[in-house]
Protein backbone atom coordinates (compact mmCIF):
# COMPACT_ATOMS: atom_id res chain seq x y z
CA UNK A 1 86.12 37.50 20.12
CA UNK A 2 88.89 35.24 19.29
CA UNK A 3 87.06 32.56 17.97
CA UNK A 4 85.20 35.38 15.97
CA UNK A 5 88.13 36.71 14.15
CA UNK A 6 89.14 32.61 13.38
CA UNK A 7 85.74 32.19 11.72
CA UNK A 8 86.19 35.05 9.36
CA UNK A 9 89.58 34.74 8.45
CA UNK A 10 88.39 31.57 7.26
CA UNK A 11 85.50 32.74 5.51
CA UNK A 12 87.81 35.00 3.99
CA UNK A 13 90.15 32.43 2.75
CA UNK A 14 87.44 30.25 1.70
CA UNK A 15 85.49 32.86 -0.19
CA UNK A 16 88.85 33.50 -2.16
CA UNK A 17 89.32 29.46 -3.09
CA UNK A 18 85.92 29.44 -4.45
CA UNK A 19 86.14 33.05 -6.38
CA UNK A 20 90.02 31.52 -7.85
CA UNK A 21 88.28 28.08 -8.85
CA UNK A 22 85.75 29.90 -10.98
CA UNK A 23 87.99 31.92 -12.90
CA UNK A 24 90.21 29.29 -13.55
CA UNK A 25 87.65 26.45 -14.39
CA UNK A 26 85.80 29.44 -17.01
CA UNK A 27 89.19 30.33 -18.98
CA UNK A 28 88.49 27.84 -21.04
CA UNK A 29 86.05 28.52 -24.35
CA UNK A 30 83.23 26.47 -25.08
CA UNK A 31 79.36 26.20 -25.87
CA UNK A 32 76.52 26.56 -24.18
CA UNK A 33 76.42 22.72 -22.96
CA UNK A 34 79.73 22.55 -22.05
CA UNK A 35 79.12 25.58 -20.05
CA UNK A 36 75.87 23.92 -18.57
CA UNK A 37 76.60 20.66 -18.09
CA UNK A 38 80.53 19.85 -19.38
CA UNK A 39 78.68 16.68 -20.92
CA UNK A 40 81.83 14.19 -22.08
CA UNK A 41 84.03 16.71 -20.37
CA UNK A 42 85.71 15.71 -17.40
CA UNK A 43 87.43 12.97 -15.97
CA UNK A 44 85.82 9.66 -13.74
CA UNK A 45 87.86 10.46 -10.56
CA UNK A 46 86.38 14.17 -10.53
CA UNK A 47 82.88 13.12 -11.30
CA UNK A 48 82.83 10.27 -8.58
CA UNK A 49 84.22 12.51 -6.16
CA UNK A 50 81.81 15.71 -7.63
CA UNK A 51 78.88 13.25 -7.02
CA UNK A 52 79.37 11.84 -3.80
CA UNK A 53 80.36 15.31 -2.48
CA UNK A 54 77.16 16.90 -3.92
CA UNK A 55 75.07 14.46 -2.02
CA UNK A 56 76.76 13.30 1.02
CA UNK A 57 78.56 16.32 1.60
CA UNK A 58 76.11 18.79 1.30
CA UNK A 59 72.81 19.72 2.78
CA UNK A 60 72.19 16.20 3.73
CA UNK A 61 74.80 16.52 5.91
CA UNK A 62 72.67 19.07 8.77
CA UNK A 63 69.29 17.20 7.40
CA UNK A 64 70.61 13.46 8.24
CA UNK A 65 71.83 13.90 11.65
CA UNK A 66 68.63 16.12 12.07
CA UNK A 67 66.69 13.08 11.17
CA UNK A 68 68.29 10.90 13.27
CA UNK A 69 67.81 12.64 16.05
CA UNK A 70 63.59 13.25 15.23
CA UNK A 71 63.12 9.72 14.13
CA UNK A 72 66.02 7.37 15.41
CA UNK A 73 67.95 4.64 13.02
CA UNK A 74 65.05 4.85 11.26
CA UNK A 75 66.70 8.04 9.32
CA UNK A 76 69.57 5.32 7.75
CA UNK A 77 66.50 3.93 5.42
CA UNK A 78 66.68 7.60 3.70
CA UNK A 79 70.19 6.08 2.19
CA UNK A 80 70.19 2.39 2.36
CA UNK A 81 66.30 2.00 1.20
CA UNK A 82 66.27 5.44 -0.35
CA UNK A 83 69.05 4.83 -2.42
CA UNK A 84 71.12 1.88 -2.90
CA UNK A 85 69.13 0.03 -4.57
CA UNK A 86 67.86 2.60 -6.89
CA UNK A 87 71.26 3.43 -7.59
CA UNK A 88 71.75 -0.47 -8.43
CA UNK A 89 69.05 -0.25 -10.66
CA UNK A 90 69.82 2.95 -12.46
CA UNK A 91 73.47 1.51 -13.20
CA UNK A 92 71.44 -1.62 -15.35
CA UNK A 93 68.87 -0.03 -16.72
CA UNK A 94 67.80 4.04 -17.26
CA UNK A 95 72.22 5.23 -17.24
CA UNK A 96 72.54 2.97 -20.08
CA UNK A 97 69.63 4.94 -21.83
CA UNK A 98 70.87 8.15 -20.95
CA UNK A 99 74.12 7.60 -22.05
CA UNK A 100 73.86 4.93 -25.39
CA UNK A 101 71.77 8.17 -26.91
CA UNK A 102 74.18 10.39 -25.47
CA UNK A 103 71.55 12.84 -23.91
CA UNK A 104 73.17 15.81 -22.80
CA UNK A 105 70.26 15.74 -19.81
CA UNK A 106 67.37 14.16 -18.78
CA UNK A 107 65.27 16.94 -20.72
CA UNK A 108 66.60 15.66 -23.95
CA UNK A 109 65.37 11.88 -22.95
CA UNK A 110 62.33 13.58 -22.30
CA UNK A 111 61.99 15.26 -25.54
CA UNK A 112 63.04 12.26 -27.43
CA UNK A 113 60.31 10.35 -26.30
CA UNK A 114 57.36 12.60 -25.62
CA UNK A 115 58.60 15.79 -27.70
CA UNK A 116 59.20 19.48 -26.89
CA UNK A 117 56.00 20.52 -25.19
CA UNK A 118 56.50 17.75 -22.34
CA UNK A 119 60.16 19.00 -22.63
CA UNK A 120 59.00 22.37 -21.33
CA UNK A 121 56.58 21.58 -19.11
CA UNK A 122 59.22 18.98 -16.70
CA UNK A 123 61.93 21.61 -17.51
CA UNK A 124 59.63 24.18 -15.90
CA UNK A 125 58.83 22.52 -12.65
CA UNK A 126 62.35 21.22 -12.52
CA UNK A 127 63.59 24.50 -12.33
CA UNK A 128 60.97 25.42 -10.09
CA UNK A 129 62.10 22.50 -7.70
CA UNK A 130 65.47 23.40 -7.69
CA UNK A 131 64.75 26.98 -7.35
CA UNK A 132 62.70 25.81 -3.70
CA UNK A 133 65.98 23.81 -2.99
CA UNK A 134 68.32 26.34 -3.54
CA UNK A 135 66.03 28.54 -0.91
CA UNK A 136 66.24 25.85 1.60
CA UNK A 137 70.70 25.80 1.31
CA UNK A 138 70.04 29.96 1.18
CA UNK A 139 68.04 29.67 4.64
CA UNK A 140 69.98 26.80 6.25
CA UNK A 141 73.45 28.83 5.70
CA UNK A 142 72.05 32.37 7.09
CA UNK A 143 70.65 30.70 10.01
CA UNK A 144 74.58 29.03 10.56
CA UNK A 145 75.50 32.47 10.35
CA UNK A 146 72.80 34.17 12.68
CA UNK A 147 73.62 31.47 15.25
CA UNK A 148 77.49 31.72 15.33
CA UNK A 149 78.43 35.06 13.85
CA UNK A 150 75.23 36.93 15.77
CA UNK A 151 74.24 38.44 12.02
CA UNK A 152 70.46 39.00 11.10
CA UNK A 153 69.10 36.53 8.32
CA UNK A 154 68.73 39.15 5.89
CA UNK A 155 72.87 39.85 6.41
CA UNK A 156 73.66 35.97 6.14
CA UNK A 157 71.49 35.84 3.08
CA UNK A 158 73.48 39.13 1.57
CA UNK A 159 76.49 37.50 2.14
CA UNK A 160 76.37 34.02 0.69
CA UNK A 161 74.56 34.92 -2.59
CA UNK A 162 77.26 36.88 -3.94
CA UNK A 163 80.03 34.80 -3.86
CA UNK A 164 78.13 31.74 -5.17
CA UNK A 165 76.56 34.11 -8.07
CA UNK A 166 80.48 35.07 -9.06
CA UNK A 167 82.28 32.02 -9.42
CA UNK A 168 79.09 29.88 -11.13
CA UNK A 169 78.83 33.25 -13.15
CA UNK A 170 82.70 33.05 -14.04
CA UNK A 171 83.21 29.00 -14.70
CA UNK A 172 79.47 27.40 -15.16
CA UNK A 173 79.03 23.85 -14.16
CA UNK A 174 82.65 23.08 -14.43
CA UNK A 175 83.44 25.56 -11.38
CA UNK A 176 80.23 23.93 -9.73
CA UNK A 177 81.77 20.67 -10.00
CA UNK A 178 85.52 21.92 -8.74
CA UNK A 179 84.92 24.23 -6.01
CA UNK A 180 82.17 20.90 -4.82
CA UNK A 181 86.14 19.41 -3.92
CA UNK A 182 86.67 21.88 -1.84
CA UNK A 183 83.28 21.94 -0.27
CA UNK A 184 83.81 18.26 0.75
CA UNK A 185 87.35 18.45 2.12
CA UNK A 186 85.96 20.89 5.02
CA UNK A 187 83.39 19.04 5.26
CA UNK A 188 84.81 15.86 6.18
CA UNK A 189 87.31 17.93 8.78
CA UNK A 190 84.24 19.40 10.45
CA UNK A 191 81.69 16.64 10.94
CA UNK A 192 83.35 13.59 10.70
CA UNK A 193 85.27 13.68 14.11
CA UNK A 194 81.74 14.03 15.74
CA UNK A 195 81.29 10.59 14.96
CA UNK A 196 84.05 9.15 16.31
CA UNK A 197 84.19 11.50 19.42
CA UNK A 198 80.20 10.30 19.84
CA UNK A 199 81.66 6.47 20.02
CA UNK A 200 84.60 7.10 22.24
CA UNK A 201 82.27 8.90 24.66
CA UNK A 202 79.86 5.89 24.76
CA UNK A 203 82.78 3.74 25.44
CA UNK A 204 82.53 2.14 21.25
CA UNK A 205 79.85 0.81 18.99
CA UNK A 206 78.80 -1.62 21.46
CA UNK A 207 77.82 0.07 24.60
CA UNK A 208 76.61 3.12 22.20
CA UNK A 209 73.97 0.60 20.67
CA UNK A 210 73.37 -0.83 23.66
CA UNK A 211 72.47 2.68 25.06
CA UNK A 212 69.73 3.50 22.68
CA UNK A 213 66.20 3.55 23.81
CA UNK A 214 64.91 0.39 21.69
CA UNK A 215 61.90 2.16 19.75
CA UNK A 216 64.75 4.37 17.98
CA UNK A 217 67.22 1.33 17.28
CA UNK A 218 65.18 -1.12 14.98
CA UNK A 219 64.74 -0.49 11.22
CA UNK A 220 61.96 -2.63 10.67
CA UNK A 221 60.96 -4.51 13.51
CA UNK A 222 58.37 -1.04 15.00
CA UNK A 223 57.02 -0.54 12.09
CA UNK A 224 53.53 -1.46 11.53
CA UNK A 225 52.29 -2.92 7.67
CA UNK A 226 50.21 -0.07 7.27
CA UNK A 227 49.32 2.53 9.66
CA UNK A 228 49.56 5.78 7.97
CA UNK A 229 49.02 7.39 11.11
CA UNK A 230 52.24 5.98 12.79
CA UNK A 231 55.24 7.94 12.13
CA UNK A 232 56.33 5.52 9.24
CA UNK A 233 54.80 2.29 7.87
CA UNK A 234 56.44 -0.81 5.75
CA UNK A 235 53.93 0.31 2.99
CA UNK A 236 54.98 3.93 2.95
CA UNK A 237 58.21 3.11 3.22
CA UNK A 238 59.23 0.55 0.49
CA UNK A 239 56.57 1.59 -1.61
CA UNK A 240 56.60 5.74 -1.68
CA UNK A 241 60.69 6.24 -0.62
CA UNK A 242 62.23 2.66 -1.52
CA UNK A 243 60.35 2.86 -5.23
CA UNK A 244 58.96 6.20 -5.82
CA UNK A 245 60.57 8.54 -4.32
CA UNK A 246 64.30 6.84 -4.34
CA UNK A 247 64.22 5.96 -8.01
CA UNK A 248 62.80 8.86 -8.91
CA UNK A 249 65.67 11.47 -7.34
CA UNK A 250 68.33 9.23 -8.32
CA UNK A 251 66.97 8.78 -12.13
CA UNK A 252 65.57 12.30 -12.59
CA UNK A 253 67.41 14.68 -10.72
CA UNK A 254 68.71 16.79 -12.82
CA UNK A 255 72.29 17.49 -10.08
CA UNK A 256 73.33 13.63 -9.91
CA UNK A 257 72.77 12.80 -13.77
CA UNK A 258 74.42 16.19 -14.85
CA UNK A 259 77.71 14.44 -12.70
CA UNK A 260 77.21 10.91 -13.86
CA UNK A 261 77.11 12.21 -17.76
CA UNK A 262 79.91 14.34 -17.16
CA UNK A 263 82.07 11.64 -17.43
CA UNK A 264 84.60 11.46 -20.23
CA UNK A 265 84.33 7.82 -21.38
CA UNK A 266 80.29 6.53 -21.78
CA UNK A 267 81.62 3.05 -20.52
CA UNK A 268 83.01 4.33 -17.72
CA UNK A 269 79.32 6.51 -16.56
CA UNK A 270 78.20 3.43 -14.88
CA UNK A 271 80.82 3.48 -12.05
CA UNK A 272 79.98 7.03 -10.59
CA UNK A 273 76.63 5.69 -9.49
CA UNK A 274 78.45 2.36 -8.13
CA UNK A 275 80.48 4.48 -6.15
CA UNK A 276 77.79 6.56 -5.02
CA UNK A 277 76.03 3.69 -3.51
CA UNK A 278 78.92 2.03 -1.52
CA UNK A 279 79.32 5.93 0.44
CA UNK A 280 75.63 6.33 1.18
CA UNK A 281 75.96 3.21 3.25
CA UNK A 282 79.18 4.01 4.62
CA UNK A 283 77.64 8.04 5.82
CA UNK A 284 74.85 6.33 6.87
CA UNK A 285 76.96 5.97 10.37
CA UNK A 286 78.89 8.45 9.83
CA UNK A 287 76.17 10.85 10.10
CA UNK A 288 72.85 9.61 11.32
CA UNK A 289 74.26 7.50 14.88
CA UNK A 290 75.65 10.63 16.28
CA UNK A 291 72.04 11.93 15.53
CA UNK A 292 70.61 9.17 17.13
CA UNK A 293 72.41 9.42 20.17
CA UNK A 294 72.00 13.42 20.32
CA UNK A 295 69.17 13.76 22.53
CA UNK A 296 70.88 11.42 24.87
CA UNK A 297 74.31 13.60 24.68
CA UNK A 298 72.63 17.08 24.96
CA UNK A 299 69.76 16.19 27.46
CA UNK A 300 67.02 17.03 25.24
CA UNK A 301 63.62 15.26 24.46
CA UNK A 302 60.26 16.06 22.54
CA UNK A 303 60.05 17.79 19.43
CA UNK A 304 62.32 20.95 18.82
CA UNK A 305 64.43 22.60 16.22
CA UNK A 306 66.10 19.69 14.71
CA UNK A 307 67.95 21.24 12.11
CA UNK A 308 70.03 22.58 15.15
CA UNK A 309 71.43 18.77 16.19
CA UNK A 310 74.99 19.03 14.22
CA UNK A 311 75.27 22.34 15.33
CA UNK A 312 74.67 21.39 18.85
CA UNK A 313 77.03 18.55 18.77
CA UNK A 314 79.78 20.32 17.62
CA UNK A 315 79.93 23.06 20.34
CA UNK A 316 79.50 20.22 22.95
CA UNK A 317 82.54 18.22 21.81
CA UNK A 318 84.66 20.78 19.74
CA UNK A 319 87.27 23.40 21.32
CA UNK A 320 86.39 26.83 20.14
CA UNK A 321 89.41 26.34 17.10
CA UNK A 322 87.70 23.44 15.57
CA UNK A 323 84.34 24.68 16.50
CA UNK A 324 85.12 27.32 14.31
CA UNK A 325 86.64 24.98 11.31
CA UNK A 326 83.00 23.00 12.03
CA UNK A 327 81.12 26.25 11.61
CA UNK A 328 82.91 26.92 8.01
CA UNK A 329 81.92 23.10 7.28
CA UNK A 330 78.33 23.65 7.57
CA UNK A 331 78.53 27.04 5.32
CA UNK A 332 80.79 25.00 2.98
CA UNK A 333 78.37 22.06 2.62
CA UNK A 334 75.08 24.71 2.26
CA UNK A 335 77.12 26.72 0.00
CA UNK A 336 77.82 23.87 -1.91
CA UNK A 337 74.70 22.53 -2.13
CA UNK A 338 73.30 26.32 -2.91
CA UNK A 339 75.61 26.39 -6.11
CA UNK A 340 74.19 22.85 -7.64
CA UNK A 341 70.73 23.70 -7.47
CA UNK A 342 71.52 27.27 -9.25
CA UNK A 343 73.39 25.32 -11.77
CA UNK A 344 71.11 23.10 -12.35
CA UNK A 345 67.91 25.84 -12.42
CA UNK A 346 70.17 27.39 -15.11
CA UNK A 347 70.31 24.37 -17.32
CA UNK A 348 67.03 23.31 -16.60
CA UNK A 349 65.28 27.04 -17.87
CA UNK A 350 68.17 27.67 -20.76
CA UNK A 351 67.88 24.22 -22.36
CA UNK A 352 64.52 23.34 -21.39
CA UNK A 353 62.79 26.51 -21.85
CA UNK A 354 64.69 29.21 -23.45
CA UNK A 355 66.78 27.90 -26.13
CA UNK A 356 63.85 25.88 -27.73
CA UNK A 357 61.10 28.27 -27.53
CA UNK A 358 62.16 31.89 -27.13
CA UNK A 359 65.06 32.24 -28.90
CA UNK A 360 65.99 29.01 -30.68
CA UNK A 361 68.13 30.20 -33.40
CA UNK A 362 71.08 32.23 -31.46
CA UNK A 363 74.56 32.05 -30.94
CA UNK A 364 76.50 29.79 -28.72
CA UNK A 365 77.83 32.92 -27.26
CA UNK A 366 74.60 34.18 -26.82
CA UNK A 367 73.20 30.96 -24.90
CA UNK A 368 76.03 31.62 -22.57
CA UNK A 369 75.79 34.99 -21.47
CA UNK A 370 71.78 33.94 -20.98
CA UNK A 371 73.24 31.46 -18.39
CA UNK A 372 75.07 33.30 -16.33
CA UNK A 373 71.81 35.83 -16.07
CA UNK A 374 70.06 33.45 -15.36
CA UNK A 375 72.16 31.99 -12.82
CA UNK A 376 72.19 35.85 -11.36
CA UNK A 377 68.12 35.69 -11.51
CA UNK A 378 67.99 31.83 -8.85
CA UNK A 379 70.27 33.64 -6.66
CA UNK A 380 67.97 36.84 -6.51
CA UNK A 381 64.80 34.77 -6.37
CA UNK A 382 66.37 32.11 -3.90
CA UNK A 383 66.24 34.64 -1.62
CA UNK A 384 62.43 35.16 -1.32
CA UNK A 385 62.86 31.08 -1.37
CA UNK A 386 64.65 31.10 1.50
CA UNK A 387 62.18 33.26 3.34
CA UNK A 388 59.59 30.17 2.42
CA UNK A 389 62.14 27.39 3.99
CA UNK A 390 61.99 29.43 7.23
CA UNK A 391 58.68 28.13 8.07
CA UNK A 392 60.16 24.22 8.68
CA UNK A 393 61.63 23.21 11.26
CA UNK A 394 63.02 20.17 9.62
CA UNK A 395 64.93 20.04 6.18
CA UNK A 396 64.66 16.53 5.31
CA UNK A 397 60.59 17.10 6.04
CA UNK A 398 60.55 20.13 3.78
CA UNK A 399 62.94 18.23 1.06
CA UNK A 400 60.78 14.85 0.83
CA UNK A 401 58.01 17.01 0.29
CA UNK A 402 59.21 18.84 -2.55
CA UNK A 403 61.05 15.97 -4.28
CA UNK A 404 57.35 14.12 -3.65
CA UNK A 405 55.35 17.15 -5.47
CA UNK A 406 57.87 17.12 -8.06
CA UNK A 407 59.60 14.14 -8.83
CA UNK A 408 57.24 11.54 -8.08
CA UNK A 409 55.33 12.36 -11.56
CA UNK A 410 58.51 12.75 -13.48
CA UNK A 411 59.83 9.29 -12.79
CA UNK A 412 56.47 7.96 -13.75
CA UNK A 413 56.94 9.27 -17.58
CA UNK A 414 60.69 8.58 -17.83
CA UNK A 415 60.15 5.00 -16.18
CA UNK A 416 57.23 4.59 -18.48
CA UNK A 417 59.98 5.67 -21.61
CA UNK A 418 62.45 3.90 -20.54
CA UNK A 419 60.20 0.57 -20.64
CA UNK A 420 57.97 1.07 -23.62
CA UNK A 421 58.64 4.08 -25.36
CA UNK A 422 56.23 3.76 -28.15
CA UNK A 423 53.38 2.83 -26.56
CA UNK A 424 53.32 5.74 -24.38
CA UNK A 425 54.30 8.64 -26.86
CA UNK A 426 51.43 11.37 -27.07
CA UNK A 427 50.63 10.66 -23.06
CA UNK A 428 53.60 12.59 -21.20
CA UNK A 429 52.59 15.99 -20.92
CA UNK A 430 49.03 15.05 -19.61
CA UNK A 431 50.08 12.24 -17.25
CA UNK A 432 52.81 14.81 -15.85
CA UNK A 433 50.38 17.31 -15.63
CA UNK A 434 47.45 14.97 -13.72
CA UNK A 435 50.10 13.77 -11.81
CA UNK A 436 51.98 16.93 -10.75
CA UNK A 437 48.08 18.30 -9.78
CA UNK A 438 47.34 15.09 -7.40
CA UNK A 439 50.49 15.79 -5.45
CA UNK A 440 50.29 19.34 -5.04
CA UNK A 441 46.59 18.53 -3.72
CA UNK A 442 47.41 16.29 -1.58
CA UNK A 443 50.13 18.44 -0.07
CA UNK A 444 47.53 21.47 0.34
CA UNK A 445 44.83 19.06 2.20
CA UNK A 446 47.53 17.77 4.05
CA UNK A 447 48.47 20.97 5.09
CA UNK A 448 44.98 22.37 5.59
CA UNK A 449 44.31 19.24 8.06
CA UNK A 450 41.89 17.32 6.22
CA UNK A 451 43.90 14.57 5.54
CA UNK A 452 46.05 13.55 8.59
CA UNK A 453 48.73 11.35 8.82
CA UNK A 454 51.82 10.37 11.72
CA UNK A 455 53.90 12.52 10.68
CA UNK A 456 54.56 14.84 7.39
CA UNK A 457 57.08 12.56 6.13
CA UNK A 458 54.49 10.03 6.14
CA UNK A 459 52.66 12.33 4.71
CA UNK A 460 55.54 12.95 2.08
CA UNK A 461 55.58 9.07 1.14
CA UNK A 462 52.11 8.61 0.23
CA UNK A 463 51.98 11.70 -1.88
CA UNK A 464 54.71 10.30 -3.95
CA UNK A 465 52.69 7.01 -4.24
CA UNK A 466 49.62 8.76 -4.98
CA UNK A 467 51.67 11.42 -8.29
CA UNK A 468 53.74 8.17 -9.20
CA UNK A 469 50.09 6.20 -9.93
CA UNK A 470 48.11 8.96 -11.37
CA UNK A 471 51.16 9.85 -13.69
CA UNK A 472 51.47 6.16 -14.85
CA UNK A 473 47.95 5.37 -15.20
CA UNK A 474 47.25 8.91 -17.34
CA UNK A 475 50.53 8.57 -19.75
CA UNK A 476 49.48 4.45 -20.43
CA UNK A 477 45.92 5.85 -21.16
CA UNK A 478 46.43 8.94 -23.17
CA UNK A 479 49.51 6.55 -24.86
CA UNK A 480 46.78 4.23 -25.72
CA UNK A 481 44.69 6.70 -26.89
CA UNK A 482 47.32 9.00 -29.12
CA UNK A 483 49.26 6.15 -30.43
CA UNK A 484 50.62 8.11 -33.27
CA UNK A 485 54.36 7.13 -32.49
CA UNK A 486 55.74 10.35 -34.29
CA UNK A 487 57.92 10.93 -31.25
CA UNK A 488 59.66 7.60 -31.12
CA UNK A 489 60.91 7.04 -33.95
CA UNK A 490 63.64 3.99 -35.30
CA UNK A 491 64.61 1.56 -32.36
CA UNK A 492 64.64 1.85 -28.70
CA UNK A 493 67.78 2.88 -26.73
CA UNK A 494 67.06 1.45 -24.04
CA UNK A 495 66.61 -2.12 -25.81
CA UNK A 496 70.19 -2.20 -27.45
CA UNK A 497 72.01 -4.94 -26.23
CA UNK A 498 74.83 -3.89 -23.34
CA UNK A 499 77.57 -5.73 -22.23
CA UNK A 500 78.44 -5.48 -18.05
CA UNK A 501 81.43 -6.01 -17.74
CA UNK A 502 82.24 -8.74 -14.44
CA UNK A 503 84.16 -6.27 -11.89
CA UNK A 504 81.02 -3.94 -12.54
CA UNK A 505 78.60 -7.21 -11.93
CA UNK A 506 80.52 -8.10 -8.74
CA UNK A 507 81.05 -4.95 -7.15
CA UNK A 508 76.99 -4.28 -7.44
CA UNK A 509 76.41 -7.58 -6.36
CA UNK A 510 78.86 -7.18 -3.07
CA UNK A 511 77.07 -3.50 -2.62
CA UNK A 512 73.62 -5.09 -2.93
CA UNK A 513 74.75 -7.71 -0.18
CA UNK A 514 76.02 -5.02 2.67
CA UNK A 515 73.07 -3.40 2.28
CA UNK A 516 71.01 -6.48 2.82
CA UNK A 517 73.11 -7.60 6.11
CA UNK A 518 72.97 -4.27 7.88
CA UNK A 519 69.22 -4.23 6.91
CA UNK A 520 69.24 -7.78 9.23
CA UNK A 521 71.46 -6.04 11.57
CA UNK A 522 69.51 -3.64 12.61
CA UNK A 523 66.33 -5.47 12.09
């Protein structure tokens, strides 16, 4: 009963933070892109800290150590393959784009190179992606809340939409970005300490190494060349997360850029990514080994409910005080993570879909008061979402294969833009198209058992391959075809010369190198 009343005196408290944030992030005026994405707006410590806490404080957070607990160190590739060097990349090569043409968002590089109708159609499935993510936070966070408050889902689900609807409704992307600070400050407090409680239990890194079975220790060393019936492969791997998948979330997704552009200076954009990359390697261990070493600390084997791993570790090693403070750190990171992807389904459908084809001549003021209904409209429909995620036992699973569906085609046609925008202007909507088809067939005879593979993120890697090649081959060929180049015109962004300056040079350079050595580390 005690620990009860602690958890929801918190939740109080914390539901007030988030509802004072809003209103005081949304007192000031502006338009409708300021409200959406605060492009130019804000300053590099926020974003840095907005970005890292949107990603490694958030859902990832349950879905890592979940992962490393079903698959062993093998989870750390989801970071140091799955995103450090994509995040390298993106610094040199599509964020100078993005920023030298001073896109608001990735839809406007989208519409500058392949016009208004391929526009539509990514900002359609985007918010359709974000829309299934946003469902998977709603269901993650009323499942916390059916485990440790004893409320049915339906009550958790009534509870959390609300006060995410209010403050996004009251202070837009700028409120997102603020309250994400407060998100990540529980967060650390709650999950952190697991970590370190894990190694002092094992007796430090050493003998906790040492005590992992040796099929869940080795990144690479297991893993067959191809085998797409194993649990993973080296093909699969570097090839649909490493390439596909990785530099298509972290040069698409329409939550990271709307941080990284954010950013008051454009010279400065280049270092939220930088900084990005040098936490995902560092939460690699912070969340993932006590993971790995969970089904040796709570005596459990075989396949189960993964997503409950964090959950489990913290009522074996918290008292019932801090078990309580871990409890709001799950809701905060869910919440959190709940609030970007109804942010980002709100920019995606106002300046995607709405503002260019159904009412394209209003007011600024009008715009706005469209986003905050629409924000109010993901919340409803994340609920019915939510009621989709429930089927999954895994998050990460479920994730991959919605980022592969989705995203896999969409980094096709940007990389494609990025490269050679005038040879493949005309080709974007049908490659998308083609390619958004394959992946969503693949999924269904995947999931109808006609295709089979190890495991569905196995599953999730080669769909990504399979959207990423249809995608590229269609938009070259219909490019080819349509070479009109009324969409391109004058010279390519992406070709102006840019000057990196050395500090930026080294510190990618000494990220690039960790990664490499704890690759060999854990070979």
């Amino acid at each position: 009963m005690v620990w009860n009343r602690t958890l929801l005196l918190l939740a109080v408290v914390y539901a007030a933070s988030l509802l004072l944030v809003g209103m005081l992030a949304g007192r000031k005026k502006r338009d409708a892109n300021q409200f959406l994405n605060a492009t130019g707006a804000l300053p590099l410590w926020l974003c840095i800290a907005a970005c890292i806490a949107a990603n490694c404080g958030s859902l990832d957070v349950i879905a890592m150590m979940a992962l490393g607990a079903q698959y062993g160190i093998l989870a750390c590739h989801f970071y140091w393959i799955g995103a450090v060097p994509a995040l390298l990349v993106l610094v040199f090569w599509l964020l100078p784009a993005y920023t030298q043409g001073r896109y608001p968002s990735i839809l406007d590089f989208i519409a500058r190179n392949y016009g208004s109708q391929t526009r539509s159609m990514v900002a359609l499935c985007m918010a359709a992606m974000m829309l299934l993510l946003a469902g998977v936070c709603l269901c993650a966070v009323a499942q916390v809340m059916v485990t440790f408050l004893g409320l049915s889902f339906l009550d958790g689900v009534l509870l959390t939409a609300p006060v995410v609807l209010l403050y996004s409704w009251a202070g837009g992307f700028r409120a997102t970005v603020y309250t994400e600070l407060l998100h990540f400050a529980v967060v650390l407090m709650a999950t952190v300490p697991v970590f370190f409680l894990v190694v002092h239990d094992f007796g430090g890194l050493a003998r906790l190494r040492a005590s992992i079975p040796a099929g869940r220790v080795h990144l690479w060393q297991t893993l067959p060349v191809f085998a797409p019936q194993a649990t993973m492969d080296r093909v699969g791997l570097i090839l649909g997360l490493g390439i596909v998948l990785s530099f298509g979330y972290w040069s698409t997704d329409f939550v990271q850029m709307q941080r990284a552009l954010a950013v008051r200076r454009p010279q400065d954009v280049r270092f939220v990514p930088l900084s990005l990359a040098a936490a995902k390697i560092i939460f690699a261990f912070l969340i993932v080994l006590p993971g790995v070493v969970a089904p040796l600390v709570l005596h459990a084997g075989g396949a189960g409910n993964w997503n409950a791993t964090l959950p489990s570790m913290m009522l074996h090693y918290y008292s019932p005080s801090w078990a309580a403070l871990g409890v709001m750190g799950l809701i905060a990171c869910l919440v959190s993570t709940f609030a970007n992807n109804v942010a980002g389904f709100s920019s995606a459908w106002i300046q995607g879909i709405y503002r260019p084809w159904i009412r394209p001549r209003a007011t600024e003021a009008h715009y706005v008061w469209m986003s905050r209904a629409t924000s109010a409209s993901a919340v409803v429909l994340s609920i019915g979402a939510a009621y989709v995620a429930l089927r999954y036992q895994s998050l990460m699973d479920y994730m991959q294969m919605i980022f592969s569906t989705f995203n896999a085609p969409l980094f096709a046609v940007v990389a494609l833009a990025a490269l050679a925008p005038r040879k493949v202007a005309g080709g974007g909507l049908g490659g998308f198209t083609l390619g958004l088809i394959g992946t969503i067939l693949h999924q269904v005879l995947v999931r109808t058992g006609i295709l089979h593979y190890g495991s569905q993120m196995s599953a999730n890697f080669y769909a990504a391959i399979l959207g990423f090649s249809v995608a590229a081959a269609t938009t070259l060929l219909l490019g080819r075809m349509h070479r009109q180049r009324q969409l391109v015109t004058g010279g390519d962004v992406v070709h102006v010369p840019i000057r990196f300056p050395l500090p930026t040079v080294m510190l990618a350079l000494g990220i690039a190198a960790a990664c490499v050595a704890i690759n060999l580390l854990f070979w």
